[in-house]
C-alpha atoms as a PDB file:
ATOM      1  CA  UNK A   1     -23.076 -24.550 -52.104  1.00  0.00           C
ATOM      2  CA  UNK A   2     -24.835 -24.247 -55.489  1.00  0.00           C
ATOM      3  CA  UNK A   3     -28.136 -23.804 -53.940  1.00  0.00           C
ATOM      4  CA  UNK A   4     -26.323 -20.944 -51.775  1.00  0.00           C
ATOM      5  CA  UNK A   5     -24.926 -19.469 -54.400  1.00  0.00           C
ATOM      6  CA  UNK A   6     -28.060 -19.103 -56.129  1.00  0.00           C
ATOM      7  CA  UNK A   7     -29.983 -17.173 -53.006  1.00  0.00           C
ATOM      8  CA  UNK A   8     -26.899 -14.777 -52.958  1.00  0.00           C
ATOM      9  CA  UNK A   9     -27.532 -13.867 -56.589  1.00  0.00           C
ATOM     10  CA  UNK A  10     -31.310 -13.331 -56.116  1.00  0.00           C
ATOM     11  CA  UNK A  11     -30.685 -11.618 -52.543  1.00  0.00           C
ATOM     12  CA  UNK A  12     -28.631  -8.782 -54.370  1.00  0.00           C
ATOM     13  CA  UNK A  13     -30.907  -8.817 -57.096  1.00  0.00           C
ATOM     14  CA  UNK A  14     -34.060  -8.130 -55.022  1.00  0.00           C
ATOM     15  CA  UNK A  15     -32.135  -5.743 -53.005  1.00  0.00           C
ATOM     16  CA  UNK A  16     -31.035  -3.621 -56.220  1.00  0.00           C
ATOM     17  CA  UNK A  17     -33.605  -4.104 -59.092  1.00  0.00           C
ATOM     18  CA  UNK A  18     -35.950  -1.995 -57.076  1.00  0.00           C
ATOM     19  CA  UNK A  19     -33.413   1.283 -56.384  1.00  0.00           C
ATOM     20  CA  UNK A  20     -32.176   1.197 -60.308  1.00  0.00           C
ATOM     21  CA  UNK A  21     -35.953   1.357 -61.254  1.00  0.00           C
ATOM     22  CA  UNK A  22     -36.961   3.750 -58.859  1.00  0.00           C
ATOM     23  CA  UNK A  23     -33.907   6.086 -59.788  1.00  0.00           C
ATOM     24  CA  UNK A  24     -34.511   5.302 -63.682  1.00  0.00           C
ATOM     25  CA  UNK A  25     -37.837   6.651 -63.181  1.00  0.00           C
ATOM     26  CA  UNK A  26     -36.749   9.707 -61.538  1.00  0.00           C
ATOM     27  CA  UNK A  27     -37.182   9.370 -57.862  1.00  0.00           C
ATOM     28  CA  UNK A  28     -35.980  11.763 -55.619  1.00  0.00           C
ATOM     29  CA  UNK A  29     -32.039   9.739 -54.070  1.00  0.00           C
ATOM     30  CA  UNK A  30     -32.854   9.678 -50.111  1.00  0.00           C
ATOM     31  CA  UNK A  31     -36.550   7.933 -50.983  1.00  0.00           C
ATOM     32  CA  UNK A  32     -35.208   5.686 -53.471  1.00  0.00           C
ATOM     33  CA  UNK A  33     -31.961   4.808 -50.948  1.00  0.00           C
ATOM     34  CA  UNK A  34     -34.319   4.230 -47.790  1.00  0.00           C
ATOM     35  CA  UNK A  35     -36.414   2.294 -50.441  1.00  0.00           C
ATOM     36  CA  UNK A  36     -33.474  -0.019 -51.292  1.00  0.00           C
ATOM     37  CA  UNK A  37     -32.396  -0.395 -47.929  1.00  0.00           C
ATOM     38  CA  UNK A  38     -35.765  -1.342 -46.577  1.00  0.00           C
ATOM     39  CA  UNK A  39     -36.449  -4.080 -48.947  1.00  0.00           C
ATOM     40  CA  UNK A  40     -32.314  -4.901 -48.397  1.00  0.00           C
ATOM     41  CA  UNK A  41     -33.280  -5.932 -44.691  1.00  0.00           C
ATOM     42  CA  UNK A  42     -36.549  -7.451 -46.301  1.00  0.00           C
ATOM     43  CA  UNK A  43     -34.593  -9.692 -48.231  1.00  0.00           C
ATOM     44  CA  UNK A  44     -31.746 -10.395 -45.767  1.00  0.00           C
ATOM     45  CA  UNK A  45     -33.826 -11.918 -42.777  1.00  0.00           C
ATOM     46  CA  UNK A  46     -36.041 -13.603 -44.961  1.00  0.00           C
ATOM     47  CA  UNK A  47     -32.945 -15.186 -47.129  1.00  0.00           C
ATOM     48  CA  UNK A  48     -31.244 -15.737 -42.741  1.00  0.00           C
ATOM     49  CA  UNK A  49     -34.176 -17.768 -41.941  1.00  0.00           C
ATOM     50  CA  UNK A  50     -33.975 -19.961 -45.251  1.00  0.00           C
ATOM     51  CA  UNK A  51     -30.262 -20.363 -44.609  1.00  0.00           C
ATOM     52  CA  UNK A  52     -30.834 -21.032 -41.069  1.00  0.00           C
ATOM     53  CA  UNK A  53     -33.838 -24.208 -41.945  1.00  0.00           C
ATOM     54  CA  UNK A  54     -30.923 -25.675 -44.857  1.00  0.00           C
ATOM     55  CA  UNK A  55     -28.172 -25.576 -41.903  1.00  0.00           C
ATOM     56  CA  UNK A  56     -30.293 -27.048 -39.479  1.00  0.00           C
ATOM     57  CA  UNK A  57     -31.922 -30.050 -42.212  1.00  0.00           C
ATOM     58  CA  UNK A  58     -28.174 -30.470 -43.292  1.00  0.00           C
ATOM     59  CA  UNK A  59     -27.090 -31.003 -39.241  1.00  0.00           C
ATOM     60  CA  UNK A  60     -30.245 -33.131 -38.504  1.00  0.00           C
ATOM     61  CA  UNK A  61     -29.279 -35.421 -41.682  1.00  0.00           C
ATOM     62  CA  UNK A  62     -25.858 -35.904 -40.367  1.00  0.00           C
ATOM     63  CA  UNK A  63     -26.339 -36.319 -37.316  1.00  0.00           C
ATOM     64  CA  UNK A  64     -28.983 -39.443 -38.688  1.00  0.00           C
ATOM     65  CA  UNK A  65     -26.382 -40.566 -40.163  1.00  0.00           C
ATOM     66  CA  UNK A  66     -23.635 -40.702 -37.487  1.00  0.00           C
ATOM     67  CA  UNK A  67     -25.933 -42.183 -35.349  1.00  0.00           C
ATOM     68  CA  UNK A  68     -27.266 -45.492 -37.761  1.00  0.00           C
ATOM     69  CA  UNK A  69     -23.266 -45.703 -38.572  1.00  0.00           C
ATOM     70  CA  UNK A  70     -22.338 -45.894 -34.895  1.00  0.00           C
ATOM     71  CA  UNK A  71     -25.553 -48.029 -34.229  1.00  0.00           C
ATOM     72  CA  UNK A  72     -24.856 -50.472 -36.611  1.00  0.00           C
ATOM     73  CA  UNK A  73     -21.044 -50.927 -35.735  1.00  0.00           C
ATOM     74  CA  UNK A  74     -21.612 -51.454 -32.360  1.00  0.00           C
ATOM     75  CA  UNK A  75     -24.443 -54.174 -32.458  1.00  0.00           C
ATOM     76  CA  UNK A  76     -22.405 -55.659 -35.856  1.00  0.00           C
ATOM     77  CA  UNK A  77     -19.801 -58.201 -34.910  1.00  0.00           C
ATOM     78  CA  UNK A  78     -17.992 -58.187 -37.984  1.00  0.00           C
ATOM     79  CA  UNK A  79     -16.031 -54.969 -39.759  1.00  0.00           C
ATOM     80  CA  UNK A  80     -18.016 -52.268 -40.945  1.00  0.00           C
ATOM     81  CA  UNK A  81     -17.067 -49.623 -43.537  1.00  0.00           C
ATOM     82  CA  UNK A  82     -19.098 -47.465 -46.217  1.00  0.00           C
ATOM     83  CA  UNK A  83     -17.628 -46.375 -49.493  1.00  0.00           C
ATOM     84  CA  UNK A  84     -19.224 -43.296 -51.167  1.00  0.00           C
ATOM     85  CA  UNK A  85     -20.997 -45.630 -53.455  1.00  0.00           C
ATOM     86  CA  UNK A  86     -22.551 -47.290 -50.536  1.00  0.00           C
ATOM     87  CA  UNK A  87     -25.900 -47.487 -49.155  1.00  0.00           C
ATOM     88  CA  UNK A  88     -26.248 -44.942 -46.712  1.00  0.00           C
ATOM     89  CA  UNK A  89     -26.373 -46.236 -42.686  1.00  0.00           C
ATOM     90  CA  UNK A  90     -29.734 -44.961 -42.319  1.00  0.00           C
ATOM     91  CA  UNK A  91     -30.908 -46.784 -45.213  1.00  0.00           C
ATOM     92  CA  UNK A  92     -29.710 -49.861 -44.354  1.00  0.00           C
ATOM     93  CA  UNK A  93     -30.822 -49.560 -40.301  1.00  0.00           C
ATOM     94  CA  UNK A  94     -34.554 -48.736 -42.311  1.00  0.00           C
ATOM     95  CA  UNK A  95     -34.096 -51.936 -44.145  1.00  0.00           C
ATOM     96  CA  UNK A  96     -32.807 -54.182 -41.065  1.00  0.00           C
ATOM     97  CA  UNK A  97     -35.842 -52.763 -39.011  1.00  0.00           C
ATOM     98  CA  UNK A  98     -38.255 -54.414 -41.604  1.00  0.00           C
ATOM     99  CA  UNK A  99     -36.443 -57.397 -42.213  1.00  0.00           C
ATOM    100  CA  UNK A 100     -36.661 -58.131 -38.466  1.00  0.00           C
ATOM    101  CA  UNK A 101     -39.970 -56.648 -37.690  1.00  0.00           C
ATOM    102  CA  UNK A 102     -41.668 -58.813 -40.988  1.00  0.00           C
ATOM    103  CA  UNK A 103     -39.717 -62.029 -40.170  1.00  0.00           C
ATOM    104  CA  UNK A 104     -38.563 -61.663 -43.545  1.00  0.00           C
ATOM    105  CA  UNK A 105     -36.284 -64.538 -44.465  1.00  0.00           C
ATOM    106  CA  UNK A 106     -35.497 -64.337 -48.262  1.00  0.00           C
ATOM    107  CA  UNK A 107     -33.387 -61.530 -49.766  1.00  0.00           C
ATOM    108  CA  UNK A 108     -32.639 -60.354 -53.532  1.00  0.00           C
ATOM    109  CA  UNK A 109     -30.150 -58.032 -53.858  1.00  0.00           C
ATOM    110  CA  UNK A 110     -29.306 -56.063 -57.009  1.00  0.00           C
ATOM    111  CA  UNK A 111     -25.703 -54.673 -56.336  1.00  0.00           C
ATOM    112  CA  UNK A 112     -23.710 -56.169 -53.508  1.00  0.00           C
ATOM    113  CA  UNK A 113     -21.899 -54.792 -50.411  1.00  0.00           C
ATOM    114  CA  UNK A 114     -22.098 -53.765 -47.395  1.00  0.00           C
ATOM    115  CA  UNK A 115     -25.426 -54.486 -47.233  1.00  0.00           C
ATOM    116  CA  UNK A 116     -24.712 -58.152 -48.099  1.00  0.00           C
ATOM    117  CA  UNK A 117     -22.843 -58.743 -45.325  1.00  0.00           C
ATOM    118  CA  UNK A 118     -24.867 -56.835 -42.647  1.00  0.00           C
ATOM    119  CA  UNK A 119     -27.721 -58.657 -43.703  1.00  0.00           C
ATOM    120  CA  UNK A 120     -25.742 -62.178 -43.624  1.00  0.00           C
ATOM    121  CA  UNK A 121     -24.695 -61.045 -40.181  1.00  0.00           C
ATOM    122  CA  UNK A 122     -28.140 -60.539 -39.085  1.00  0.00           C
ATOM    123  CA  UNK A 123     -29.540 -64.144 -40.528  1.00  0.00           C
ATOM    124  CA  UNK A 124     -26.613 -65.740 -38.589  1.00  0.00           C
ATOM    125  CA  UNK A 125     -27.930 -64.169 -35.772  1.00  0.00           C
ATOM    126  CA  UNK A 126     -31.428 -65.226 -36.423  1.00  0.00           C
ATOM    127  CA  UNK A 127     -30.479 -68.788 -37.533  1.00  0.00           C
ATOM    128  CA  UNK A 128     -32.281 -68.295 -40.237  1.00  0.00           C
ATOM    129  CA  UNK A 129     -32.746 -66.591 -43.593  1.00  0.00           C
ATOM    130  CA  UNK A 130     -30.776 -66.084 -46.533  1.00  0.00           C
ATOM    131  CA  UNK A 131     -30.109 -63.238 -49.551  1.00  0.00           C
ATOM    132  CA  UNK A 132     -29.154 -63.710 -52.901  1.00  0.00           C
ATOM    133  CA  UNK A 133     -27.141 -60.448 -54.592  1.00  0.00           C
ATOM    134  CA  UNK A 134     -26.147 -60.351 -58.035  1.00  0.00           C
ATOM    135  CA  UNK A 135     -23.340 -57.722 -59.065  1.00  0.00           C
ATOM    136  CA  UNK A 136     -22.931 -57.011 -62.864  1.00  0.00           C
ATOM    137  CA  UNK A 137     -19.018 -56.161 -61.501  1.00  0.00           C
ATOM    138  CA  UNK A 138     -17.477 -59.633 -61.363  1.00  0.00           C
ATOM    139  CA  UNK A 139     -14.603 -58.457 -59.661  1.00  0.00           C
ATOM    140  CA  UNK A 140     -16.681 -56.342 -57.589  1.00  0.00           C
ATOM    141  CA  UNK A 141     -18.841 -59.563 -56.628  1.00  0.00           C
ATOM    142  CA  UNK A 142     -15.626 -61.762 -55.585  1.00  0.00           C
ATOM    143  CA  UNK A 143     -14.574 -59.221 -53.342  1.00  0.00           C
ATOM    144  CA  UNK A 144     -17.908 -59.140 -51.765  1.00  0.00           C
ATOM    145  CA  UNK A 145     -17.984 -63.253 -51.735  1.00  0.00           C
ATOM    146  CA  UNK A 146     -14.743 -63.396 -50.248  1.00  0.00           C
ATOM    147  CA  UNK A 147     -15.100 -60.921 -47.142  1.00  0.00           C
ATOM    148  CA  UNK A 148     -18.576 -63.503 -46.881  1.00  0.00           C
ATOM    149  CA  UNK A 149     -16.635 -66.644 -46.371  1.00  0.00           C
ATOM    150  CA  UNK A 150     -13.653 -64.514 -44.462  1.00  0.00           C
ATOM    151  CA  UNK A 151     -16.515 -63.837 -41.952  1.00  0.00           C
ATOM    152  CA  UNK A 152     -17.556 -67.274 -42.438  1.00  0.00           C
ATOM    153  CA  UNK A 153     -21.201 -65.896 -43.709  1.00  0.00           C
ATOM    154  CA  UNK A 154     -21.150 -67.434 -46.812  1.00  0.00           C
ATOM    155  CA  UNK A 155     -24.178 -69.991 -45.600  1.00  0.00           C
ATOM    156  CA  UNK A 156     -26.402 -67.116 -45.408  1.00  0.00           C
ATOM    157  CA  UNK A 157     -25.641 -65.041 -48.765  1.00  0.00           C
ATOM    158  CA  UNK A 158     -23.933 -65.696 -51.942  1.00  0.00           C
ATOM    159  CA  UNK A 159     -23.112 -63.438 -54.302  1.00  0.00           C
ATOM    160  CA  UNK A 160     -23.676 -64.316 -58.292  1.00  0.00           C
ATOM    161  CA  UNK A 161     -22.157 -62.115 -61.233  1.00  0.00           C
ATOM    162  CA  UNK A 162     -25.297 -61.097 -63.860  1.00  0.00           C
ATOM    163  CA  UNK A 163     -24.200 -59.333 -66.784  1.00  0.00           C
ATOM    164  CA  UNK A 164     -25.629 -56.459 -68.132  1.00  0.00           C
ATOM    165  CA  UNK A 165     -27.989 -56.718 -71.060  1.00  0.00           C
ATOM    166  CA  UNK A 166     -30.847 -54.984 -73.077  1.00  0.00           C
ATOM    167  CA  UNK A 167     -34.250 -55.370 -71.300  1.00  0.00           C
ATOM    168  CA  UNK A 168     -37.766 -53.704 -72.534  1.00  0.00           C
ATOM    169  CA  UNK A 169     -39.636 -52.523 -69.647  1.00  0.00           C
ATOM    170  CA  UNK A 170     -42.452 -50.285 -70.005  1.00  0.00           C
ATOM    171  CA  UNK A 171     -41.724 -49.654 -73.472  1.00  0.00           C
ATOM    172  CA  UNK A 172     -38.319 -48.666 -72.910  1.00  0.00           C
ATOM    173  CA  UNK A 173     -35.063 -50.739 -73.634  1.00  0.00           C
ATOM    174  CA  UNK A 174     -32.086 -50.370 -71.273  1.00  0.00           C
ATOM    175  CA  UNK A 175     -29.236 -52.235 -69.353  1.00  0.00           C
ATOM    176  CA  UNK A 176     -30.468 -54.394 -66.759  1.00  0.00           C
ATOM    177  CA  UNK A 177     -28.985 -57.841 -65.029  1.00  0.00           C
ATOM    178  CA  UNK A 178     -29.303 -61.189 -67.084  1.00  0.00           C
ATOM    179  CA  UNK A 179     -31.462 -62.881 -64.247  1.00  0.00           C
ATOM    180  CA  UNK A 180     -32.058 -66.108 -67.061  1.00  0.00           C
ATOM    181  CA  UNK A 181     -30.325 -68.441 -64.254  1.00  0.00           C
ATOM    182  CA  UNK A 182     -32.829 -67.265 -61.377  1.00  0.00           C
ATOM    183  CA  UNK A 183     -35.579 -70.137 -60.811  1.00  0.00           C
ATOM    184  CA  UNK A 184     -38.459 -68.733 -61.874  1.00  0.00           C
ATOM    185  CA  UNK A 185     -40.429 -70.644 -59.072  1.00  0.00           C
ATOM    186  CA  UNK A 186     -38.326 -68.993 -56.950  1.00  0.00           C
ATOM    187  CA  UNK A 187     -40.158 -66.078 -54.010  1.00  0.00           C
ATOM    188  CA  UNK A 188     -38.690 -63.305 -52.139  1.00  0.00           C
ATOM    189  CA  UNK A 189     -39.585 -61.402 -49.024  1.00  0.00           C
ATOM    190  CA  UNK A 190     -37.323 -58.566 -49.824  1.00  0.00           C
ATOM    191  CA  UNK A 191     -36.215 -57.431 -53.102  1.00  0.00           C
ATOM    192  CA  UNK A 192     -33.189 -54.751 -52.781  1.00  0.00           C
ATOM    193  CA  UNK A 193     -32.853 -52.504 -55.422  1.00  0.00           C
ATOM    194  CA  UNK A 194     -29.242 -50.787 -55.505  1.00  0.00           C
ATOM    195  CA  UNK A 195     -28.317 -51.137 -58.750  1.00  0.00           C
ATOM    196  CA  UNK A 196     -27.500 -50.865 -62.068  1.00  0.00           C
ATOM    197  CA  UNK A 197     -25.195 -47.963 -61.168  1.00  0.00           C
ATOM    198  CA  UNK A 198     -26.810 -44.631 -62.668  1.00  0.00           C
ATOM    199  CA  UNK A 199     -23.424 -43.119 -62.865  1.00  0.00           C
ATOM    200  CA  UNK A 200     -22.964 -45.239 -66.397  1.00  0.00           C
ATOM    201  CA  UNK A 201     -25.322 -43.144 -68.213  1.00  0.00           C
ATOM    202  CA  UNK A 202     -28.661 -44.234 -67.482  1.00  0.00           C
ATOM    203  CA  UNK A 203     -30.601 -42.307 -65.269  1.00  0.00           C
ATOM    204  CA  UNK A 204     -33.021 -44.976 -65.504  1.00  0.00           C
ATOM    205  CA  UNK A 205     -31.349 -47.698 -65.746  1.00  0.00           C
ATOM    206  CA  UNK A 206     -32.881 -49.265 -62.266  1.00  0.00           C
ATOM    207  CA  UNK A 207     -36.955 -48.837 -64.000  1.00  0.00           C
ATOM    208  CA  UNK A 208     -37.055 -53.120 -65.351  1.00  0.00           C
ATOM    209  CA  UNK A 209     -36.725 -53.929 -61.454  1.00  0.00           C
ATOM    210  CA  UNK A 210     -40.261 -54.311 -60.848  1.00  0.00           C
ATOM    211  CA  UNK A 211     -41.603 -55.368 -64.430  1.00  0.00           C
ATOM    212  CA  UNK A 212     -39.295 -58.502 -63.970  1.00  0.00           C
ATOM    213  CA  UNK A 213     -39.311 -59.144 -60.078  1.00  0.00           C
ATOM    214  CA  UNK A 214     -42.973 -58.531 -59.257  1.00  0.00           C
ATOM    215  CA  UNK A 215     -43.766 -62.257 -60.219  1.00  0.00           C
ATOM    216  CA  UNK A 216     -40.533 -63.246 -57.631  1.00  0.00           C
ATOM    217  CA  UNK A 217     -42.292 -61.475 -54.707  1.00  0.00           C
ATOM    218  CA  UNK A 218     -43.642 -63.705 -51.777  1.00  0.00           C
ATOM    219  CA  UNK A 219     -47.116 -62.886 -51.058  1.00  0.00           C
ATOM    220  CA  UNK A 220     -46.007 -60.371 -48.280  1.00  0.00           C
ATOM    221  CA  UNK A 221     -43.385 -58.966 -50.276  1.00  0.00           C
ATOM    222  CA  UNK A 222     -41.510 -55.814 -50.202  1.00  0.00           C
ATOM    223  CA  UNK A 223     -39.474 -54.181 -52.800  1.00  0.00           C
ATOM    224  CA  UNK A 224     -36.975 -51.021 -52.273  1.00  0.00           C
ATOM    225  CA  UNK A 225     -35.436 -48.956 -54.757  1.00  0.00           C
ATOM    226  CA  UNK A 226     -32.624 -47.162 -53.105  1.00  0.00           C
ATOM    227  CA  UNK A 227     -31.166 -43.701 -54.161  1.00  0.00           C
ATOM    228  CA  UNK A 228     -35.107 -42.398 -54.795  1.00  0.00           C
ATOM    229  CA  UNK A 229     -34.655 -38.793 -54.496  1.00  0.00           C
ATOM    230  CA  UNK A 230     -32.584 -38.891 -57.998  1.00  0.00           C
ATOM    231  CA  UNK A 231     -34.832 -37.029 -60.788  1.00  0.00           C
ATOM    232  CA  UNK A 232     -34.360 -40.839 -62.141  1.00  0.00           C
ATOM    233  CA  UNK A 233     -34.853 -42.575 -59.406  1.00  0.00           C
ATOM    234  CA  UNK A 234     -38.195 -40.492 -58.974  1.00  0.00           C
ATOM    235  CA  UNK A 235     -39.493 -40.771 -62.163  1.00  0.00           C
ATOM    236  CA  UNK A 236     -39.014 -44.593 -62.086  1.00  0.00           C
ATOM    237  CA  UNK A 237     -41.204 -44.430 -58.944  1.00  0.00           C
ATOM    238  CA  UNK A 238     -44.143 -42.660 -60.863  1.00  0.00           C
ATOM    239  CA  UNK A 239     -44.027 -44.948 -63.799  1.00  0.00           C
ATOM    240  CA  UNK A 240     -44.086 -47.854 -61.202  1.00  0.00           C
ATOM    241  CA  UNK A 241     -47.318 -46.207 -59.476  1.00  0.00           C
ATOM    242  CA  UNK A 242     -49.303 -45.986 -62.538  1.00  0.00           C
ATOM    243  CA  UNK A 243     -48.234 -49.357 -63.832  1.00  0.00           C
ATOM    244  CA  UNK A 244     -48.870 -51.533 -60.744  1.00  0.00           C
ATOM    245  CA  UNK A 245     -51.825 -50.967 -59.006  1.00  0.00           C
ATOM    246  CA  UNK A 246     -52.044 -53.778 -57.148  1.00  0.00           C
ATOM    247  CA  UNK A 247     -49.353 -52.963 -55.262  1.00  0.00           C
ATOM    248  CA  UNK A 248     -48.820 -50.382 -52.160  1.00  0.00           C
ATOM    249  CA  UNK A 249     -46.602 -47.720 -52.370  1.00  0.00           C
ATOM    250  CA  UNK A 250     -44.769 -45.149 -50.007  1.00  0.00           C
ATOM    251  CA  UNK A 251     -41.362 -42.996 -50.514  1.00  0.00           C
ATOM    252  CA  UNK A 252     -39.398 -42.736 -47.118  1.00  0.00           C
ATOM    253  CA  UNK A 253     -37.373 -39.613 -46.724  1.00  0.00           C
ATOM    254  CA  UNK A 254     -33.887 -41.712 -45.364  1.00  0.00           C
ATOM    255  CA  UNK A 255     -30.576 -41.470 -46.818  1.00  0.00           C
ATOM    256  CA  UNK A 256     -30.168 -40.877 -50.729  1.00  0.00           C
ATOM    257  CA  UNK A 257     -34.402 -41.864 -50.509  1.00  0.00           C
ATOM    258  CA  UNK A 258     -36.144 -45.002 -50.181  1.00  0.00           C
ATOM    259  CA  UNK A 259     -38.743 -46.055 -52.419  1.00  0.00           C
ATOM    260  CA  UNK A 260     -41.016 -48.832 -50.871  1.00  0.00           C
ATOM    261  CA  UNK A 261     -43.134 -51.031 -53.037  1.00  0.00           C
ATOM    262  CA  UNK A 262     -45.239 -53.583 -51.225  1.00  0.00           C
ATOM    263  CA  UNK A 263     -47.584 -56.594 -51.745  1.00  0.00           C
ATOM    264  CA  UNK A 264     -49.474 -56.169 -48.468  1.00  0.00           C
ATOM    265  CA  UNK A 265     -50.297 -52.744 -47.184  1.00  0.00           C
ATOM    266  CA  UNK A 266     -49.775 -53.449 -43.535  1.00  0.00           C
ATOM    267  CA  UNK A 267     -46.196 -53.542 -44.391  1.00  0.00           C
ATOM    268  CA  UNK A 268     -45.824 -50.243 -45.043  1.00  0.00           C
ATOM    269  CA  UNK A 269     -47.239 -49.187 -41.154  1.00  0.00           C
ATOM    270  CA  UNK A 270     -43.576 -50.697 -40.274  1.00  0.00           C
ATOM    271  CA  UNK A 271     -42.132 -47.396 -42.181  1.00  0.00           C
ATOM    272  CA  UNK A 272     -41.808 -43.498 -41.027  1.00  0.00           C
ATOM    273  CA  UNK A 273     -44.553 -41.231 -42.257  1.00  0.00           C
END
């Protein structure tokens, strides 16, 4: 609506800058009305046609996102629901097509939920795999635990609180997840990147993800940072580019953004263009 807003105000402006000129500087009326009136149509069906592409992007986004919702309830035989916090359907579906397509069997997740549970759903499935999510919301994280042994999934993910403390990361202190427990032998296929939650401040609060998990990656690792089309969220992904050149990058235009970081290249050929 803001964006809409905005086009109205420059639609009237284009449409009446040029008249008040031309009458200022003494233009006969009917030229300087036909004047204003052609660049008013000018204005209008070029300002239609913009409106019409945002309508359509906005219906073709929704309609993504009805459609990983309704595909993941009906193949899902446990509840579904999404809070506005959430990570989007479309997201996840992204993520569940590369953890199937990879045979990836370890998951880290930063910031549990729905996606915990999916995922636990799907390694029950498989018979095999597991994910580990820690939640700096200790309430937050029982509630997640809980539905996981209500749904008897709790063999396949467990959910750990990590408090939130000061980490440097590319020369930059912020709030990030005490992860001093995590084995440092330990290897992922999959690290999930869904929190800290920006909404406390820190529009960068998510940037120490990769400075402290790159060593945790398996050797065909991937790691996503979701919610990448936030001004943070994309200038963590720059930083990331130009700090980590060994690795293979790609941002996926799904949901709230999906930033893909990978150890192999060939992974990425399992994502959209």
């Amino acid at each position: 609506m803001k964006r809409d807003l905005q086009l109205a105000v420059g639609a009237a402006a284009v449409t009446l800058v040029p008249g008040i000129v031309l009458w200022l500087a003494g233009a006969p009326p009917v030229p300087t009305l036909l004047a204003s009136l052609a660049i008013a149509v000018v204005a209008i069906l070029a300002l239609g046609r913009r409106w019409y592409r945002q309508v359509v992007a906005r219906i073709d986004a929704q309609t993504v996102h009805l459609q990983s919702a309704i595909g993941i309830a009906a193949t899902a035989d446990i509840p579904v629901y999404w809070s506005g916090h959430a990570i989007t359907p479309e997201t996840l579906k992204l993520i569940q097509h590369l953890v199937d397509s990879l045979g990836l069997r370890s998951v880290l997740e930063l910031g549990s939920g729905i996606s915990t549970l999916l995922l636990a759903n799907d390694f029950r499935r498989r018979g095999a795999g597991r994910i580990l999510s820690f939640d700096d919301d200790q309430r937050w994280a029982e509630q997640t635990m809980a539905k996981l042994r209500h749904e008897k999934l709790d063999g396949f993910a467990e959910v750990r609180t990590a408090a939130l403390i000061d980490v440097d990361a590319a020369g930059r202190r912020a709030k990030w997840y005490d992860l001093a427990a995590l084995d440092k032998a330990a290897r992922f296929d999959l690290v999930i990147v869904d929190g800290p939650p920006a909404w406390q401040g820190d529009s960068m609060a998510r940037l120490p993800a990769l400075y402290v998990l790159h060593q945790h990656l398996s050797s065909n690792g991937l790691l996503v940072l979701d919610d990448a089309a936030r001004p943070g969220e994309r200038a963590i992904a720059q930083q990331w580019q130009r700090d980590f050149p060994d690795l293979h990058f790609r941002m996926v235009q799904t949901g709230r953004g999906l930033f893909v970081a990978a150890v192999q290249k060939s992974a990425l050929d399992f994502l959209p263009e």
